[in-house]
N, C-alpha and C. Protein backbone atom coordinates (compact mmCIF):
# COMPACT_ATOMS: atom_id res chain seq x y z
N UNK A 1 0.86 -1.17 0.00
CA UNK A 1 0.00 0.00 0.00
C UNK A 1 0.90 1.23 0.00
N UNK A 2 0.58 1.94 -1.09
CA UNK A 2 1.37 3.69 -0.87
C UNK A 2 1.20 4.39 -0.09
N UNK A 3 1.66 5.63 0.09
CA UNK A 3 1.57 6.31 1.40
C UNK A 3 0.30 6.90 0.80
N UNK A 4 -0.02 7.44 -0.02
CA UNK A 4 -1.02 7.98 -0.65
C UNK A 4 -2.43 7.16 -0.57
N UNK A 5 -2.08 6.02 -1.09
CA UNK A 5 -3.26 4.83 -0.48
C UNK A 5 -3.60 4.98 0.69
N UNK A 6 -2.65 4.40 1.51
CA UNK A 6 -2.88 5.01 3.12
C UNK A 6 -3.92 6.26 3.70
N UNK A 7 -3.53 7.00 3.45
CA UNK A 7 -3.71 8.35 3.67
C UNK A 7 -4.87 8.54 3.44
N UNK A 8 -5.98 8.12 2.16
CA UNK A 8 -6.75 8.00 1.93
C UNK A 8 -7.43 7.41 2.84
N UNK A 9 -6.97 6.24 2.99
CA UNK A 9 -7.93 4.92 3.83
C UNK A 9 -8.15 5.32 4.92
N UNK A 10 -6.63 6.00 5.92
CA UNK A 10 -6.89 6.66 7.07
C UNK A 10 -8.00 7.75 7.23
N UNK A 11 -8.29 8.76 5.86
CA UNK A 11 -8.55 9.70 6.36
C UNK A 11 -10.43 9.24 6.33
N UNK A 12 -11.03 8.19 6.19
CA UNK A 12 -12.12 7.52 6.11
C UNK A 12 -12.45 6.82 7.00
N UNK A 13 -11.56 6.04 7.82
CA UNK A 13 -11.61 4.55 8.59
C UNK A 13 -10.25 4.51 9.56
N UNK A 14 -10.71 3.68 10.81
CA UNK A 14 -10.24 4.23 12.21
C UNK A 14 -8.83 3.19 11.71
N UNK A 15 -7.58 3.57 12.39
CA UNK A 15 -6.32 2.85 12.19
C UNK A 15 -6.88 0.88 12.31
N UNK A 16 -7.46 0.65 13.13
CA UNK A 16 -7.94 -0.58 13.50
C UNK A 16 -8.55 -1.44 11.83
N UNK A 17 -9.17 -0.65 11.14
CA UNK A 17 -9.87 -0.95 10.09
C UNK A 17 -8.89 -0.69 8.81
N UNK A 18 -8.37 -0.08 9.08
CA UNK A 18 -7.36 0.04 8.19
C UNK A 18 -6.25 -1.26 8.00
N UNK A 19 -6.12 -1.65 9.13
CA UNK A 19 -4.84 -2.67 9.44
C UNK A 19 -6.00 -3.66 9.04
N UNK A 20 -7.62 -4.26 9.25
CA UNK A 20 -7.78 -5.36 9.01
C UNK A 20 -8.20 -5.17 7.56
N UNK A 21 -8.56 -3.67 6.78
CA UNK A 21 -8.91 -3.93 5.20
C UNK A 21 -7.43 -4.67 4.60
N UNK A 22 -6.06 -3.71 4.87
CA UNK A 22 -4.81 -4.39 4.42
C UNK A 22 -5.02 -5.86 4.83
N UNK A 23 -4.72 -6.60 5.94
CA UNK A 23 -4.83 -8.23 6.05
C UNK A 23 -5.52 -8.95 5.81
N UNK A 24 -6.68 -7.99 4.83
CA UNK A 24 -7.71 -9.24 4.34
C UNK A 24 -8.14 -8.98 3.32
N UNK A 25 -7.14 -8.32 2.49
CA UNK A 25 -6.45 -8.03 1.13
C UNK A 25 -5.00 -9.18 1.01
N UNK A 26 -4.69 -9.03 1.92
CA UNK A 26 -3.08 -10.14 1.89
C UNK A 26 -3.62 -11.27 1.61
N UNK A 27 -4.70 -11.49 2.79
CA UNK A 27 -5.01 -13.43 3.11
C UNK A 27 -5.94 -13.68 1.71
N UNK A 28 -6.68 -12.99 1.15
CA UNK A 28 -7.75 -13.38 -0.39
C UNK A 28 -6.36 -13.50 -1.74
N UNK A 29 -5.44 -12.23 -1.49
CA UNK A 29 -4.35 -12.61 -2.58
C UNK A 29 -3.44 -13.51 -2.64
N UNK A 30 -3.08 -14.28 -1.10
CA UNK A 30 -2.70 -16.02 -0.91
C UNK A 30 -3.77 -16.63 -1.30
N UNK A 31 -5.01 -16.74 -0.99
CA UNK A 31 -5.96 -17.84 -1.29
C UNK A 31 -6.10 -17.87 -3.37
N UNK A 32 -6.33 -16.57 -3.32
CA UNK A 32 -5.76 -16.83 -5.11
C UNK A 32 -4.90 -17.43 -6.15
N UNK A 33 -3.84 -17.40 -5.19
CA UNK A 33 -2.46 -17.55 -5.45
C UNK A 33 -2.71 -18.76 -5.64
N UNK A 34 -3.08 -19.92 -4.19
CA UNK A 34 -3.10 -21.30 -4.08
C UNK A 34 -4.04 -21.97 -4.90
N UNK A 35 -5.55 -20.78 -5.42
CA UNK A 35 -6.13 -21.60 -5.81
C UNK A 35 -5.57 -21.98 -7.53
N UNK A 36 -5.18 -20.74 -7.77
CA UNK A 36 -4.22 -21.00 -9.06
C UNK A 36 -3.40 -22.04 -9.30
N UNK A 37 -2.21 -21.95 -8.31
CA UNK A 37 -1.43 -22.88 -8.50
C UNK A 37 -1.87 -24.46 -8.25
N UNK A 38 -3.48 -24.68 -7.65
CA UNK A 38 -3.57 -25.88 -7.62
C UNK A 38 -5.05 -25.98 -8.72
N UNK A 39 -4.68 -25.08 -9.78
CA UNK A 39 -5.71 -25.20 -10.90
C UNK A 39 -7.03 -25.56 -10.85
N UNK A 40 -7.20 -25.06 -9.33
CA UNK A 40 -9.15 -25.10 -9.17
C UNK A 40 -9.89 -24.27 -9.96
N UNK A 41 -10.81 -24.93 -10.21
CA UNK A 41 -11.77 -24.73 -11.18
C UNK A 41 -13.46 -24.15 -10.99
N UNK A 42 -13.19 -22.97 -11.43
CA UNK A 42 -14.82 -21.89 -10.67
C UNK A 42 -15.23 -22.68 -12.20
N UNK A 43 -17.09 -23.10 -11.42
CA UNK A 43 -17.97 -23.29 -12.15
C UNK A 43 -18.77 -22.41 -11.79
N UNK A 44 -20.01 -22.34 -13.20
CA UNK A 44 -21.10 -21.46 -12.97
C UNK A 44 -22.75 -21.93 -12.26
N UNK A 45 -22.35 -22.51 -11.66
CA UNK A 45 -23.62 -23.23 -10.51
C UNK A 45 -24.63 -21.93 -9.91
């Protein structure tokens, strides 16, 4: 995140919310990652 990103986010949402939007941005861009690399497959159900 840029300082500029930041800054933004801060100036909207309390430091607390800020730290959990970043870590649950991290933990969905691992779960992507894995689901990629283990070539799971989204159907349209």
């Amino acid at each position: 995140m840029s300082d500029v990103d930041y800054a933004a986010a801060a100036a909207v949402l309390f430091e607390d919310q800020v730290s959990a939007v970043a870590w649950l941005s991290t933990v969905m861009n691992a779960s992507n990652r894995v689901a990629i690399m283990s070539r799971y497959t989204v159907t349209g159900d």
